[in-house]
Protein backbone atom coordinates (compact mmCIF):
# COMPACT_ATOMS: atom_id res chain seq x y z
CA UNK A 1 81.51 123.37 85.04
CA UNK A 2 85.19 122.85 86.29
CA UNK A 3 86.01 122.18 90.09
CA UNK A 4 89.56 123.11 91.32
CA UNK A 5 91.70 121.98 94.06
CA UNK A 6 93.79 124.91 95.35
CA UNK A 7 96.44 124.88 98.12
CA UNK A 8 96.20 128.44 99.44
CA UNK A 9 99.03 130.08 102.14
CA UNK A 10 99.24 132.54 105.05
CA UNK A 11 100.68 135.85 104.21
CA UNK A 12 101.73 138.76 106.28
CA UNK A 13 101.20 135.89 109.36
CA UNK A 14 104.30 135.03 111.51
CA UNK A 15 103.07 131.32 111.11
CA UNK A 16 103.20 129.86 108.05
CA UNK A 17 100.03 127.63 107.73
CA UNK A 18 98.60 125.90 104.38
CA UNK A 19 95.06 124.69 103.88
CA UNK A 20 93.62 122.19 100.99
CA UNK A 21 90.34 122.80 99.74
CA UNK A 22 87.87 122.07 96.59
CA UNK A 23 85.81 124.57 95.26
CA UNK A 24 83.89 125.26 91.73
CA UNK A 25 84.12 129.04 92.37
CA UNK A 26 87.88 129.94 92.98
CA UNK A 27 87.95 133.54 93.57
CA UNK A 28 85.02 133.46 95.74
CA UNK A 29 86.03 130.54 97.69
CA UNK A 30 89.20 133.00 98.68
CA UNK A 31 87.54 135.99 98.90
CA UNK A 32 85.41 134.04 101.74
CA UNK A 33 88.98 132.80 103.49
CA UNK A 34 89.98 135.89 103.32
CA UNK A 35 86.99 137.08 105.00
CA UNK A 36 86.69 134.85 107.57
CA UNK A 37 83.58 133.40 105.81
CA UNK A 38 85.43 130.21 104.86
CA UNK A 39 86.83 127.12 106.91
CA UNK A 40 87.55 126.95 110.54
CA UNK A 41 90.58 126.62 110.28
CA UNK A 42 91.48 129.81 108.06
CA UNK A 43 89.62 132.16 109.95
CA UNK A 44 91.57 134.82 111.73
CA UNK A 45 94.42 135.25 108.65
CA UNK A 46 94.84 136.40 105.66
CA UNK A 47 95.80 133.85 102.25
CA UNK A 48 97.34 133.84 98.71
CA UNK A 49 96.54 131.07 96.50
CA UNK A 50 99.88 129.22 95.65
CA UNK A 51 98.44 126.25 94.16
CA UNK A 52 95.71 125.26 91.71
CA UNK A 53 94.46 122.44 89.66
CA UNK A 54 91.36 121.97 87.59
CA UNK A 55 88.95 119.18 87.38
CA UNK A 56 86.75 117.93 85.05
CA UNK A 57 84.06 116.69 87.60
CA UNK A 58 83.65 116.93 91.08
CA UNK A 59 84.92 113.40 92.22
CA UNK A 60 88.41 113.63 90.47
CA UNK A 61 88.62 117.37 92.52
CA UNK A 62 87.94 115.46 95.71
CA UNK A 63 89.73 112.50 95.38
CA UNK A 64 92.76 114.95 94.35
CA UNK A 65 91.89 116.79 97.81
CA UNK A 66 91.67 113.78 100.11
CA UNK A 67 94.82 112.37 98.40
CA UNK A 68 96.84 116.05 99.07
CA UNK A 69 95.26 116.52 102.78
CA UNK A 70 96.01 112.59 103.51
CA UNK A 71 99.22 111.94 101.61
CA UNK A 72 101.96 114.09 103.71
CA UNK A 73 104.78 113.46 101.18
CA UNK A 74 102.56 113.82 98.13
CA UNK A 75 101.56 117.65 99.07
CA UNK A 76 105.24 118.36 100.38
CA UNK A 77 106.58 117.14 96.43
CA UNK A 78 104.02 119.69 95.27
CA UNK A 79 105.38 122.72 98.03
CA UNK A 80 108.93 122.17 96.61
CA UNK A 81 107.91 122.44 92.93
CA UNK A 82 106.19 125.55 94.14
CA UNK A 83 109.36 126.97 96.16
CA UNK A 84 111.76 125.81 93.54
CA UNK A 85 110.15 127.27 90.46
């Protein structure tokens, strides 16, 4: 079993809002932010996944998501790739 950590974006929203997150079940981890069914935080929009990265076990996926969620500069170097590809 893999474990991702996904950076996933507003769309169609006026403010433009990003949320970190771990899952082992991508598409239904979205589905349920979508859905209002996932965080606080996320409820009450709507989100496109703009960011992904697999993990072998579950520690690596949430040491990756406390680094991105903690680390300011680290997630914004990741944003730009994003923007800039």
């Amino acid at each position: 079993m893999y474990f991702f950590v996904y950076i996933i974006k507003t769309k169609f929203s006026k403010i433009n809002k990003t949320y970190v997150g771990y899952t082992n079940n991508l598409k239904k981890r979205l589905f349920n932010h979508n859905n209002n069914k996932g965080a606080k935080s996320t409820k009450g929009h709507k989100w496109e996944l703009i960011y992904k990265k697999r993990f072998i076990s579950k520690s690596e996926a949430m040491s990756y998501e406390y680094k991105l969620k903690r680390n300011r500069k680290f997630k914004k170097e990741i944003l730009e790739k994003i923007i800039n590809k």
